[in-house]
C-alpha atoms as a PDB file:
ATOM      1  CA  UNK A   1     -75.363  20.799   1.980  1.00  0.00           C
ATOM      2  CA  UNK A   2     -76.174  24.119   0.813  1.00  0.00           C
ATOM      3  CA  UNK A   3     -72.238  24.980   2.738  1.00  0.00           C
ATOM      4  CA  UNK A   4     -70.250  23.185   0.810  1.00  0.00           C
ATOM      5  CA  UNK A   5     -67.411  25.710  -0.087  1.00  0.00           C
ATOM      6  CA  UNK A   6     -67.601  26.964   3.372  1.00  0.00           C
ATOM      7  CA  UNK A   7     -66.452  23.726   5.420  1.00  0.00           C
ATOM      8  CA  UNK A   8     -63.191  22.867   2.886  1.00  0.00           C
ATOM      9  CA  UNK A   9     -62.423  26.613   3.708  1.00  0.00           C
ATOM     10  CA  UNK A  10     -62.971  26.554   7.879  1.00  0.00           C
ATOM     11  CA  UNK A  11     -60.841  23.407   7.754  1.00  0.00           C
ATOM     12  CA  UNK A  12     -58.017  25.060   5.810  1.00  0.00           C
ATOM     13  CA  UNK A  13     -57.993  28.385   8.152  1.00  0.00           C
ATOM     14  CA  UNK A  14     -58.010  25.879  11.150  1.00  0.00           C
ATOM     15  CA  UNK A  15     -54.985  23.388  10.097  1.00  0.00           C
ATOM     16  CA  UNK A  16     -53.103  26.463   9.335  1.00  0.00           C
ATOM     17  CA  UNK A  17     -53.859  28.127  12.630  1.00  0.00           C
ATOM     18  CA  UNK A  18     -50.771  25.751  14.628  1.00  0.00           C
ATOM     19  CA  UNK A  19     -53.283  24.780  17.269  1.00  0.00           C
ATOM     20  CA  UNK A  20     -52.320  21.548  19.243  1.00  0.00           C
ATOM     21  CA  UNK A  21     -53.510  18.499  17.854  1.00  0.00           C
ATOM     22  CA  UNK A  22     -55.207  20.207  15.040  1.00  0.00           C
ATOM     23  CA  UNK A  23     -54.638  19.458  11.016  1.00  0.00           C
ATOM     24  CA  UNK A  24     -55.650  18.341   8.629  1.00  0.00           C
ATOM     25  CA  UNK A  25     -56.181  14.547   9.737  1.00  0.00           C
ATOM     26  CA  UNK A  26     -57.657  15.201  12.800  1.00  0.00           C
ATOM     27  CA  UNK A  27     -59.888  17.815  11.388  1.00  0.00           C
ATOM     28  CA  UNK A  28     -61.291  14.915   8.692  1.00  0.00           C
ATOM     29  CA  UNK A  29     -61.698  12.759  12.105  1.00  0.00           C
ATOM     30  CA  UNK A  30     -63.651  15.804  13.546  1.00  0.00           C
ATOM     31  CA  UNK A  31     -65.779  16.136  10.340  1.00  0.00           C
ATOM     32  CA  UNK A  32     -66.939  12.627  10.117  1.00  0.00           C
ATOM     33  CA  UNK A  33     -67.543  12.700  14.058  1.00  0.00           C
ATOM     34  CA  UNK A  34     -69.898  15.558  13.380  1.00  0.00           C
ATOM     35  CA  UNK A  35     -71.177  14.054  10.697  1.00  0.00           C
ATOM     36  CA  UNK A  36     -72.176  10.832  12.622  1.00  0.00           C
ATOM     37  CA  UNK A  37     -73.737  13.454  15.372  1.00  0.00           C
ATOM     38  CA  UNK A  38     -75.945  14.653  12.981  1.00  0.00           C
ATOM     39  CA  UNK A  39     -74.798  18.227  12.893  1.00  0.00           C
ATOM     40  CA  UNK A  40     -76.514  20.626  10.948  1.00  0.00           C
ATOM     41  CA  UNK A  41     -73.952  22.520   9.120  1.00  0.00           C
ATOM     42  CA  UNK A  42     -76.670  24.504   7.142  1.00  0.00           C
ATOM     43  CA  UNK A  43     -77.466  26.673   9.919  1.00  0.00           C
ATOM     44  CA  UNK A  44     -73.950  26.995  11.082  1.00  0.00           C
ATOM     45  CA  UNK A  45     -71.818  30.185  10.720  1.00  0.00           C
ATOM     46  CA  UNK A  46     -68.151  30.390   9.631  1.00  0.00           C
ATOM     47  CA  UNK A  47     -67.223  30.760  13.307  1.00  0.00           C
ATOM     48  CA  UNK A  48     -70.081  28.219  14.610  1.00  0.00           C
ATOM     49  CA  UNK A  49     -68.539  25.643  12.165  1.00  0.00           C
ATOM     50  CA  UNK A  50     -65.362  26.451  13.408  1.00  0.00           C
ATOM     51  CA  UNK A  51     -66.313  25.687  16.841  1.00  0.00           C
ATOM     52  CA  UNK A  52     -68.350  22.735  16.075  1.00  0.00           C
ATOM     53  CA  UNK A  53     -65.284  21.277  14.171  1.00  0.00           C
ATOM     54  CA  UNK A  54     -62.770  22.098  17.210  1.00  0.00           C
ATOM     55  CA  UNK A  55     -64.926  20.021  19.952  1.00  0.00           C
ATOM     56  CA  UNK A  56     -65.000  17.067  18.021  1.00  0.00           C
ATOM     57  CA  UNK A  57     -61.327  17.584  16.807  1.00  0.00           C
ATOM     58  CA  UNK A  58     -59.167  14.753  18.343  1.00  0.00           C
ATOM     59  CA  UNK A  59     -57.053  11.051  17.378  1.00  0.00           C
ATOM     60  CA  UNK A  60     -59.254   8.293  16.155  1.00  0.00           C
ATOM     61  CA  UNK A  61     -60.931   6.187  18.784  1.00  0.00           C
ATOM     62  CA  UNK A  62     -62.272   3.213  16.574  1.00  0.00           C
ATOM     63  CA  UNK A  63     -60.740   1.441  13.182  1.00  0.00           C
ATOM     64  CA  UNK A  64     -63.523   3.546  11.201  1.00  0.00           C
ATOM     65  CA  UNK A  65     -61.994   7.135  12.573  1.00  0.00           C
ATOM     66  CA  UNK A  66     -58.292   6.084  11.655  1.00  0.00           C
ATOM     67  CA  UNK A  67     -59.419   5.308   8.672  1.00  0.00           C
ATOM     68  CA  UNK A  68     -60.586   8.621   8.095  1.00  0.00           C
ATOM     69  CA  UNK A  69     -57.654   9.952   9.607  1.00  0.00           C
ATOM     70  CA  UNK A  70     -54.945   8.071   7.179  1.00  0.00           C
ATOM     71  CA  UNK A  71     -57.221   8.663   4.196  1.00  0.00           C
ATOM     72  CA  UNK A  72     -56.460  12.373   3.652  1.00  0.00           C
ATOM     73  CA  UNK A  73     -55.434  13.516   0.647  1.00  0.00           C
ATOM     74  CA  UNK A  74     -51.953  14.735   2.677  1.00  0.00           C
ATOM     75  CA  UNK A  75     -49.046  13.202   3.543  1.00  0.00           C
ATOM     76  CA  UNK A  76     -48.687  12.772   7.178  1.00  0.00           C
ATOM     77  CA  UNK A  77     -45.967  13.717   9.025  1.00  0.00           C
ATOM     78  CA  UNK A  78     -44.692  12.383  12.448  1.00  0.00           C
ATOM     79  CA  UNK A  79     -44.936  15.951  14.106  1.00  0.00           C
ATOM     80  CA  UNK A  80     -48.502  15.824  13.200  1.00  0.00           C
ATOM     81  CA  UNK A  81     -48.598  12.686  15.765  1.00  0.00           C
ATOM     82  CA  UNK A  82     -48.550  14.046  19.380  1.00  0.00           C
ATOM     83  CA  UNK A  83     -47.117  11.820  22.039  1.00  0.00           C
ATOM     84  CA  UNK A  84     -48.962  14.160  24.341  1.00  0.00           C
ATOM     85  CA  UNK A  85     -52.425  13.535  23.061  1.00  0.00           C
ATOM     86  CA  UNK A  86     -52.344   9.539  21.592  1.00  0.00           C
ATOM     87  CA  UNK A  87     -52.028   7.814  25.215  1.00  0.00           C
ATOM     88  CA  UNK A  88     -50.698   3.842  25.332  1.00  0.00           C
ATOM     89  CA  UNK A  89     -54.207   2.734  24.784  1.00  0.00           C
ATOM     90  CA  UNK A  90     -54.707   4.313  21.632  1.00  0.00           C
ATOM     91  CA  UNK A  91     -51.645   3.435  20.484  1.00  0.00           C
ATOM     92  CA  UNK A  92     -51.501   0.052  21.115  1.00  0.00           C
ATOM     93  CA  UNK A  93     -55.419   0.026  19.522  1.00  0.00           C
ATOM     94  CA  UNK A  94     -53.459   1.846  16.023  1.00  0.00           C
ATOM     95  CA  UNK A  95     -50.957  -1.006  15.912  1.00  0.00           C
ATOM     96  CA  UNK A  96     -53.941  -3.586  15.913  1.00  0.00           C
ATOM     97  CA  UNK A  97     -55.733  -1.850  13.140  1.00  0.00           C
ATOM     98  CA  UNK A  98     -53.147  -0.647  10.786  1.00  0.00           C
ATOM     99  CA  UNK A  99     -52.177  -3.783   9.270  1.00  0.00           C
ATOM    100  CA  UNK A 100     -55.554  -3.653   7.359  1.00  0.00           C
ATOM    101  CA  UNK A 101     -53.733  -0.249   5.692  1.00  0.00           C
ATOM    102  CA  UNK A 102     -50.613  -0.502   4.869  1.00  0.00           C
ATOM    103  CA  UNK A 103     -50.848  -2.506   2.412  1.00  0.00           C
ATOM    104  CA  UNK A 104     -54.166  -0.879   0.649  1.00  0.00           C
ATOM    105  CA  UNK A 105     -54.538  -0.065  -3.061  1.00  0.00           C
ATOM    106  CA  UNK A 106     -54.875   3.862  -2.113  1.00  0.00           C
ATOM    107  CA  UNK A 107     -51.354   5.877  -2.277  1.00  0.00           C
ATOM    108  CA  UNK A 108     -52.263   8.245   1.087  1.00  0.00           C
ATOM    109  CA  UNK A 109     -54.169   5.803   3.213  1.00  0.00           C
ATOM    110  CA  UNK A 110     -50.717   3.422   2.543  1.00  0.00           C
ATOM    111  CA  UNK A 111     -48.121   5.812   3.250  1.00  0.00           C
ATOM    112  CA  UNK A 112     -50.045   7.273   6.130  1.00  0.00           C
ATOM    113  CA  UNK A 113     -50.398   4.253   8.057  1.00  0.00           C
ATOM    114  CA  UNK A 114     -46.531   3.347   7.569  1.00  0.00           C
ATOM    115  CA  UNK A 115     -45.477   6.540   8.918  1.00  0.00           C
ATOM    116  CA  UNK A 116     -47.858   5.840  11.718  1.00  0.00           C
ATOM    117  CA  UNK A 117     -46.157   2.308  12.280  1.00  0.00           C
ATOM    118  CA  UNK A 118     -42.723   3.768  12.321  1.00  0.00           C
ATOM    119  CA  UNK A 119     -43.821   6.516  14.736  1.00  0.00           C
ATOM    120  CA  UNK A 120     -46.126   3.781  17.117  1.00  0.00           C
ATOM    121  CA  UNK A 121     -43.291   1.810  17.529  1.00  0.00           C
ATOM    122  CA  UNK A 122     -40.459   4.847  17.641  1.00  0.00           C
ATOM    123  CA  UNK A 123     -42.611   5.943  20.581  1.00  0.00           C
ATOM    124  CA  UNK A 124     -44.648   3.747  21.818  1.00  0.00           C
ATOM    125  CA  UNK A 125     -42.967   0.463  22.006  1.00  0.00           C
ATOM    126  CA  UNK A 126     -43.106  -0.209  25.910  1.00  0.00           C
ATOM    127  CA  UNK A 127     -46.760   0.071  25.959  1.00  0.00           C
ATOM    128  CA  UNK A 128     -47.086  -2.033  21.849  1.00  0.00           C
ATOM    129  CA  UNK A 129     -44.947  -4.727  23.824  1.00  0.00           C
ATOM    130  CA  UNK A 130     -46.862  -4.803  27.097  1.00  0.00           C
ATOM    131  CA  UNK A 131     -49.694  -6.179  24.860  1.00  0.00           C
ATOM    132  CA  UNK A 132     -48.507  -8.756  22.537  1.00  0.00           C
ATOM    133  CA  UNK A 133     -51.760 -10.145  20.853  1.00  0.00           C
ATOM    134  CA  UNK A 134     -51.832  -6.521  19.340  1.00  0.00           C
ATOM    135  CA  UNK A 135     -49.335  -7.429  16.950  1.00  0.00           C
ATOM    136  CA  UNK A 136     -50.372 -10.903  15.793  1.00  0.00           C
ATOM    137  CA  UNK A 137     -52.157  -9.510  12.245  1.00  0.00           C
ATOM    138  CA  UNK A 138     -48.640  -8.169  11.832  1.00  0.00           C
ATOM    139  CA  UNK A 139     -47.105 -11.713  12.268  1.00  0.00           C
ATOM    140  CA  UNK A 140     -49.830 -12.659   9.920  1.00  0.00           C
ATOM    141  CA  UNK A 141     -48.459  -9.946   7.274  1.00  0.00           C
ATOM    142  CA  UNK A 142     -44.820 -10.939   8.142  1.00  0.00           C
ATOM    143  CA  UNK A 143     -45.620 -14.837   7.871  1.00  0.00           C
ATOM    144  CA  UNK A 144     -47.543 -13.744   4.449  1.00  0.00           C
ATOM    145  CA  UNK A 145     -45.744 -14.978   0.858  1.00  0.00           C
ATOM    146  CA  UNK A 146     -47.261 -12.615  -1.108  1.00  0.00           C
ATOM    147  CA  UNK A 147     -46.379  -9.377   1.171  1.00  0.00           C
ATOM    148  CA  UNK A 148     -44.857  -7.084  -0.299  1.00  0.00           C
ATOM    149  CA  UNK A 149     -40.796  -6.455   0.102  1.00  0.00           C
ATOM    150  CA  UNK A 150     -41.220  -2.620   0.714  1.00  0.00           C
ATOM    151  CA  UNK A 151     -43.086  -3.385   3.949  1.00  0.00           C
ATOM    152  CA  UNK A 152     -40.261  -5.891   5.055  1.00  0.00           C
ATOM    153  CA  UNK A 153     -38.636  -2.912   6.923  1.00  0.00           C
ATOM    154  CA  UNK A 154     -41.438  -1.932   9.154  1.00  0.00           C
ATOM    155  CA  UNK A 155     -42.323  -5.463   9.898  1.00  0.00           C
ATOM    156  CA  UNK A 156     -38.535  -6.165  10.852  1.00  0.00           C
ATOM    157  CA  UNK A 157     -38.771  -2.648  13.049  1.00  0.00           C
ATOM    158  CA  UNK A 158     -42.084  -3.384  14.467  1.00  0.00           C
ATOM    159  CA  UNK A 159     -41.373  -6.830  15.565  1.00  0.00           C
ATOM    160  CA  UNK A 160     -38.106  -6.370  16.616  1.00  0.00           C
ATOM    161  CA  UNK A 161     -38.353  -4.050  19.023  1.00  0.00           C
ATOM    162  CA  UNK A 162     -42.418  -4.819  20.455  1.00  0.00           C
ATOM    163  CA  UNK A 163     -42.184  -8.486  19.914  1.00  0.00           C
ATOM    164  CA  UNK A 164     -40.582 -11.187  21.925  1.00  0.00           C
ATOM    165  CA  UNK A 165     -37.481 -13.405  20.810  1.00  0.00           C
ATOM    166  CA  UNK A 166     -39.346 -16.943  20.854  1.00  0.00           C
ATOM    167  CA  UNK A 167     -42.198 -15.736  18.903  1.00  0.00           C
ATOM    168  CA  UNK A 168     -40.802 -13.291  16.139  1.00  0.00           C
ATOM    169  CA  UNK A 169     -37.207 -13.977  16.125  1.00  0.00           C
ATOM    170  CA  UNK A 170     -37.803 -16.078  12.880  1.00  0.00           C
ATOM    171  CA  UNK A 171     -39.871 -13.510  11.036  1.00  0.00           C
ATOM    172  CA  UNK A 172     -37.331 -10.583  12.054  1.00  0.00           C
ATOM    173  CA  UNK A 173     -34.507 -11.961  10.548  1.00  0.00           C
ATOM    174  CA  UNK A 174     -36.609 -13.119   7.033  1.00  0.00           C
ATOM    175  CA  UNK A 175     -37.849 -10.043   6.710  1.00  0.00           C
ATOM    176  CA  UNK A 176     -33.759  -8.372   7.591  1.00  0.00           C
ATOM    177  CA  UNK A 177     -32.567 -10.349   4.475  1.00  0.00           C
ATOM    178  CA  UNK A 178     -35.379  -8.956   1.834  1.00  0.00           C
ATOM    179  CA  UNK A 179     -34.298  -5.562   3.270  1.00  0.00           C
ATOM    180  CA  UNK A 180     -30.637  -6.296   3.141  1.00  0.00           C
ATOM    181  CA  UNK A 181     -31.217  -7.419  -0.652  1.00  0.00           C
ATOM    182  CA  UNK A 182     -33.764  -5.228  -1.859  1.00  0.00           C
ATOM    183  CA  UNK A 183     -34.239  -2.047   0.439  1.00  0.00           C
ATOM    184  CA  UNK A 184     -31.257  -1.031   1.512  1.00  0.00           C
ATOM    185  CA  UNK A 185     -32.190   2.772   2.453  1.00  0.00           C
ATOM    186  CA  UNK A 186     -34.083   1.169   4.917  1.00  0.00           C
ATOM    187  CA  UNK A 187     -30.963  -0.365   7.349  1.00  0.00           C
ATOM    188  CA  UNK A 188     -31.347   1.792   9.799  1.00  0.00           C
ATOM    189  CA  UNK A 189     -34.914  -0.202  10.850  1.00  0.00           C
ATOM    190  CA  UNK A 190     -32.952  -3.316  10.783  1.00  0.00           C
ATOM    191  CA  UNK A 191     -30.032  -2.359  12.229  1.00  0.00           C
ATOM    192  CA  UNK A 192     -32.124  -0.369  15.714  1.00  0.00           C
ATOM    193  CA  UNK A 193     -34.609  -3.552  15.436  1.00  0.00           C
ATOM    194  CA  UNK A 194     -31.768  -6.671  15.900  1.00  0.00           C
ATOM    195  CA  UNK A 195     -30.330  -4.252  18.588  1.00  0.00           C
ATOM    196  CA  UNK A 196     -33.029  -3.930  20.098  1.00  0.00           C
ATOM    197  CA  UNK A 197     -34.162  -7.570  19.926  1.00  0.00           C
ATOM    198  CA  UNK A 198     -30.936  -9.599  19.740  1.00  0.00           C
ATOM    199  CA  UNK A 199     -27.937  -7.792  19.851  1.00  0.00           C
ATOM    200  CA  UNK A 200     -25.957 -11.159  18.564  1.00  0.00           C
ATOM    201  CA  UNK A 201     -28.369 -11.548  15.380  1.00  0.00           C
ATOM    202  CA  UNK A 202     -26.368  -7.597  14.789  1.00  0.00           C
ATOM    203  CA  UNK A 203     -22.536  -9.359  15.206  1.00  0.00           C
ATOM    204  CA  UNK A 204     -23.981 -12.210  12.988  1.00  0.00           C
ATOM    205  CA  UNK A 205     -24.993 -10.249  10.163  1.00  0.00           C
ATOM    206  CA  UNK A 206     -22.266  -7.963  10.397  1.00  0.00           C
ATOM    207  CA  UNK A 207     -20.148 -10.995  10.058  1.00  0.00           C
ATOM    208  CA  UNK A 208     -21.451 -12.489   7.394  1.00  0.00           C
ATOM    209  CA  UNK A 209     -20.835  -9.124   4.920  1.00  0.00           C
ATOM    210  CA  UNK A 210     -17.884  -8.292   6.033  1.00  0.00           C
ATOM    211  CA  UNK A 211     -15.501 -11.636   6.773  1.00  0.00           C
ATOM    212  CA  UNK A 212     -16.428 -13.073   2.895  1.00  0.00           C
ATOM    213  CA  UNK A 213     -14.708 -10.359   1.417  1.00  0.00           C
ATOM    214  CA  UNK A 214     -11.340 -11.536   0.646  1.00  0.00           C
ATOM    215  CA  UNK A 215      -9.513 -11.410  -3.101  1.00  0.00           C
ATOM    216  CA  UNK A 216     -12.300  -9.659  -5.248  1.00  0.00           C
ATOM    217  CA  UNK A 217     -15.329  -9.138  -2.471  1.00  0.00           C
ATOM    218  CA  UNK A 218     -19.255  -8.746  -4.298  1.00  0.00           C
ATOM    219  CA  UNK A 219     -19.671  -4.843  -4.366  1.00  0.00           C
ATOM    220  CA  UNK A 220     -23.253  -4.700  -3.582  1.00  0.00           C
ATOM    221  CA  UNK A 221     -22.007  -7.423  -0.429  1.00  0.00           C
ATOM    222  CA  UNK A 222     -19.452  -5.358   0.729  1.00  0.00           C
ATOM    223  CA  UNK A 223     -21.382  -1.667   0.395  1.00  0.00           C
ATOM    224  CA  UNK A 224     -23.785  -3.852   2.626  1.00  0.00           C
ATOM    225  CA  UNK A 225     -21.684  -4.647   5.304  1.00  0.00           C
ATOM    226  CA  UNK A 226     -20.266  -1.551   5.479  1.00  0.00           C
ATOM    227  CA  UNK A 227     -23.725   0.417   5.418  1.00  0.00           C
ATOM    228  CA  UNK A 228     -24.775  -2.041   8.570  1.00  0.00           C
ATOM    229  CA  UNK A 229     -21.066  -1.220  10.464  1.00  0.00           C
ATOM    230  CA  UNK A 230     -22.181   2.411   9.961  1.00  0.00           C
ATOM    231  CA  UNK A 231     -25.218   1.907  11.663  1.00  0.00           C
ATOM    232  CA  UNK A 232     -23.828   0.178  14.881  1.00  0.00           C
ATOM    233  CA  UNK A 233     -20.930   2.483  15.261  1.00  0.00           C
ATOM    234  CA  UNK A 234     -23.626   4.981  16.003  1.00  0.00           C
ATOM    235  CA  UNK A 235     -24.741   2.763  19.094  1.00  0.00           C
ATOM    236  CA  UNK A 236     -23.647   5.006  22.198  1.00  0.00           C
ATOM    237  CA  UNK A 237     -24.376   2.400  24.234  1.00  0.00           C
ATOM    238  CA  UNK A 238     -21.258   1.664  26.323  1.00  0.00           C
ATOM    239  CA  UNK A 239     -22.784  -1.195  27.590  1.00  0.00           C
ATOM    240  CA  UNK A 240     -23.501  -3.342  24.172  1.00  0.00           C
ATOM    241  CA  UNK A 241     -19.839  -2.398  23.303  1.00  0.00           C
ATOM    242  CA  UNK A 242     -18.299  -3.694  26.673  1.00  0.00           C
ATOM    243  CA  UNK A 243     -20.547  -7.034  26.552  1.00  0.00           C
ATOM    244  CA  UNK A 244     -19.687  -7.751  22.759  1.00  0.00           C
ATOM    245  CA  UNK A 245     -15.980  -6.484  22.626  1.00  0.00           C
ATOM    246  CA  UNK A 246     -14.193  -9.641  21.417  1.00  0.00           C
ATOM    247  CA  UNK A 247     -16.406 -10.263  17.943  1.00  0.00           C
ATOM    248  CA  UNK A 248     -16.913  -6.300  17.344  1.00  0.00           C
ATOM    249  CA  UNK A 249     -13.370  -6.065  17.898  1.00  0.00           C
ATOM    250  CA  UNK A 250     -12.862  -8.827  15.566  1.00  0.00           C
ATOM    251  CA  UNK A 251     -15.011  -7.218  13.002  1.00  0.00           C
ATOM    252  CA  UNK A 252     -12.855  -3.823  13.313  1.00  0.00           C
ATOM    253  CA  UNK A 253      -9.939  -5.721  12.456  1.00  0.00           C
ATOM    254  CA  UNK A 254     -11.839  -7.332   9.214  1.00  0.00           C
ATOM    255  CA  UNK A 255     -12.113  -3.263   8.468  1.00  0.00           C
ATOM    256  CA  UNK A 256      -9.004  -3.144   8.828  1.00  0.00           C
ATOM    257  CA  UNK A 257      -7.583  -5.494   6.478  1.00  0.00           C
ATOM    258  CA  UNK A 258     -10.124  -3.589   3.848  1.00  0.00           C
ATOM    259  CA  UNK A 259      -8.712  -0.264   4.383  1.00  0.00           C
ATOM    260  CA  UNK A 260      -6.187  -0.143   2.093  1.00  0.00           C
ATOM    261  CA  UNK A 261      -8.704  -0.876  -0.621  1.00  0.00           C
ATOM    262  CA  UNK A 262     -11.272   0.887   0.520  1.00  0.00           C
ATOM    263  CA  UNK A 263     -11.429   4.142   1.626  1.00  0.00           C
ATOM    264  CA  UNK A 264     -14.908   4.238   3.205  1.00  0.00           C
ATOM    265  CA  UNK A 265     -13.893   1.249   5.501  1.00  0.00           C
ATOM    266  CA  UNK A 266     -10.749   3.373   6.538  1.00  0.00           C
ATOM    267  CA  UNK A 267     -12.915   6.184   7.968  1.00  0.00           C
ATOM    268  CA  UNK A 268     -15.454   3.722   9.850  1.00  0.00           C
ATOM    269  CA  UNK A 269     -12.603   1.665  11.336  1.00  0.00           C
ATOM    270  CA  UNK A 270     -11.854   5.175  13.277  1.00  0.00           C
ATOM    271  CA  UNK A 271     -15.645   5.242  14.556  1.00  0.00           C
ATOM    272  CA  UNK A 272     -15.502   1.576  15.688  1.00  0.00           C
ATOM    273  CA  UNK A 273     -12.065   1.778  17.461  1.00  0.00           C
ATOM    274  CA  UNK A 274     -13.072   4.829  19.345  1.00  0.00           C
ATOM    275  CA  UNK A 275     -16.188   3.125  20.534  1.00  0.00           C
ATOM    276  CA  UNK A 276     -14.255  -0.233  21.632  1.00  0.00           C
ATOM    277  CA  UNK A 277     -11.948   2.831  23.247  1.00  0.00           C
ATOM    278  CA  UNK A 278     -14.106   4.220  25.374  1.00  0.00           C
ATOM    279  CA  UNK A 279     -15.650   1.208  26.438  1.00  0.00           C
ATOM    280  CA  UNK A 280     -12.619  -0.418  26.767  1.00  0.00           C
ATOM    281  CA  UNK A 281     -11.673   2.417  28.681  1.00  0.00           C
ATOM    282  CA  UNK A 282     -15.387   2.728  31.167  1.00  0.00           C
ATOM    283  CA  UNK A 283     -14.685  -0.987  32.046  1.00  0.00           C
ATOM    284  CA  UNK A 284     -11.383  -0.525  33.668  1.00  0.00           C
ATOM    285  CA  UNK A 285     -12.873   2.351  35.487  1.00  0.00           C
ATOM    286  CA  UNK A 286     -15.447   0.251  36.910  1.00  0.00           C
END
């Protein structure tokens, strides 16, 4: 193509314009769509390609097009990902086919598809759940020796809050533990997932870091448990508060037997006892 310069340069004007739904992903989908059409960019203009590019410009429809899409050379970014224009089909069709990404030897088509994962199941997961075989070559990934640790989070996330209890409760709290031990910026996943899934499998953990911490606790234990407390005193749910009072309460005074030795544990212990509080509080109301 005699064009060549002229396409790279259309496509940079047009993810640069802030148009809905356009960038630089769904431009590469448009390109290849175009492409397929048999389009004959020789005889095109600067404006005619530009027009050309924005009526086939849209989120993949088949496992081929996402490709495409997660392949560019960009990171991808979840405002790039419109809840507006991916409907529950789609996204339910994404979850089915990323597994064969995020795992891949190529750094952007990897890292793309996780951030699509996290953002599918962010907001998408009614829909994800609604249709459970669409996660079983994720339950093949989670049940999977050789998978590696860094994807333990998104498994955890994705099962716990689109899968059921009976099927992935087993592979949701494996996959917790390697992210407990080994990628621990990552709580957050684990801490929204077992909420989400099990609210109890929360308590247990919680439990488990923070009541084996008498005389000289493990550092990296107690940093742990504390990290994971953080987490759930952000729950605003009044509800999950009122229903598990006695152990959370339980818990806050574990935090504060610490607090003399540990500052950190002093400031949290505020959090959690204003929670119990208020939902102390709502439940005498009622």
């Amino acid at each position: 193509m005699s064009q060549t310069g002229l396409v790279p340069r259309v496509m940079s004007a047009l993810s640069r314009a802030e148009l809905t739904g356009v960038n630089a992903h769904t431009l590469a989908v448009a390109l290849h769509r175009a492409e397929m059409s048999g389009v004959n960019f020789e005889a095109l203009s600067e404006r005619g390609l530009a027009l050309v590019l924005l009526q086939h410009c849209d989120y993949p429809i088949t496992a081929q097009e996402l490709s495409v899409f997660l392949g560019v050379p960009h990171a991808l970014t979840p405002n790039q990902l419109s809840s507006a224009l991916i409907s529950d089909e789609q996204a339910v069709n994404y979850v089915r086919w990323l597994p064969a990404f995020l795992e891949s030897t190529d750094a952007y088509l990897q890292r793309n598809s996780r951030t699509m994962l996290r953002w599918l199941v962010a907001e998408r997961a009614a829909a994800i759940a609604s249709q459970q075989p669409a996660l079983n070559l994720l339950r093949r990934l989670a049940d999977d020796s050789n998978t590696s640790p860094k994807l333990s989070a998104l498994l955890v996330y994705a099962l716990g809050k689109c899968g059921t209890l009976d099927e992935d409760y087993d592979r949701v709290i494996r996959h917790a533990e390697i992210v407990i031990i080994h990628d621990r910026e990552n709580l957050d996943l684990v801490t929204e997932a077992l909420y989400a899934m099990y609210p109890p499998a929360l308590i247990n953990a919680l439990q488990y870091f923070l009541e084996q911490t008498d005389g000289a606790p493990n550092r990296q234990q107690l940093n742990t448990g504390l990290l994971l407390m953080a987490k759930v005193a952000e729950i605003e749910d009044r509800a999950f508060w009122q229903a598990y009072h006695e152990p959370l309460s339980r818990l806050a005074d574990r935090l504060s037997a610490l607090g003399n030795r540990h500052s950190a544990s002093a400031r949290l212990l505020d959090q959690v006892e204003k929670q119990l509080a208020y939902a102390a509080y709502e439940a005498g109301e009622e």
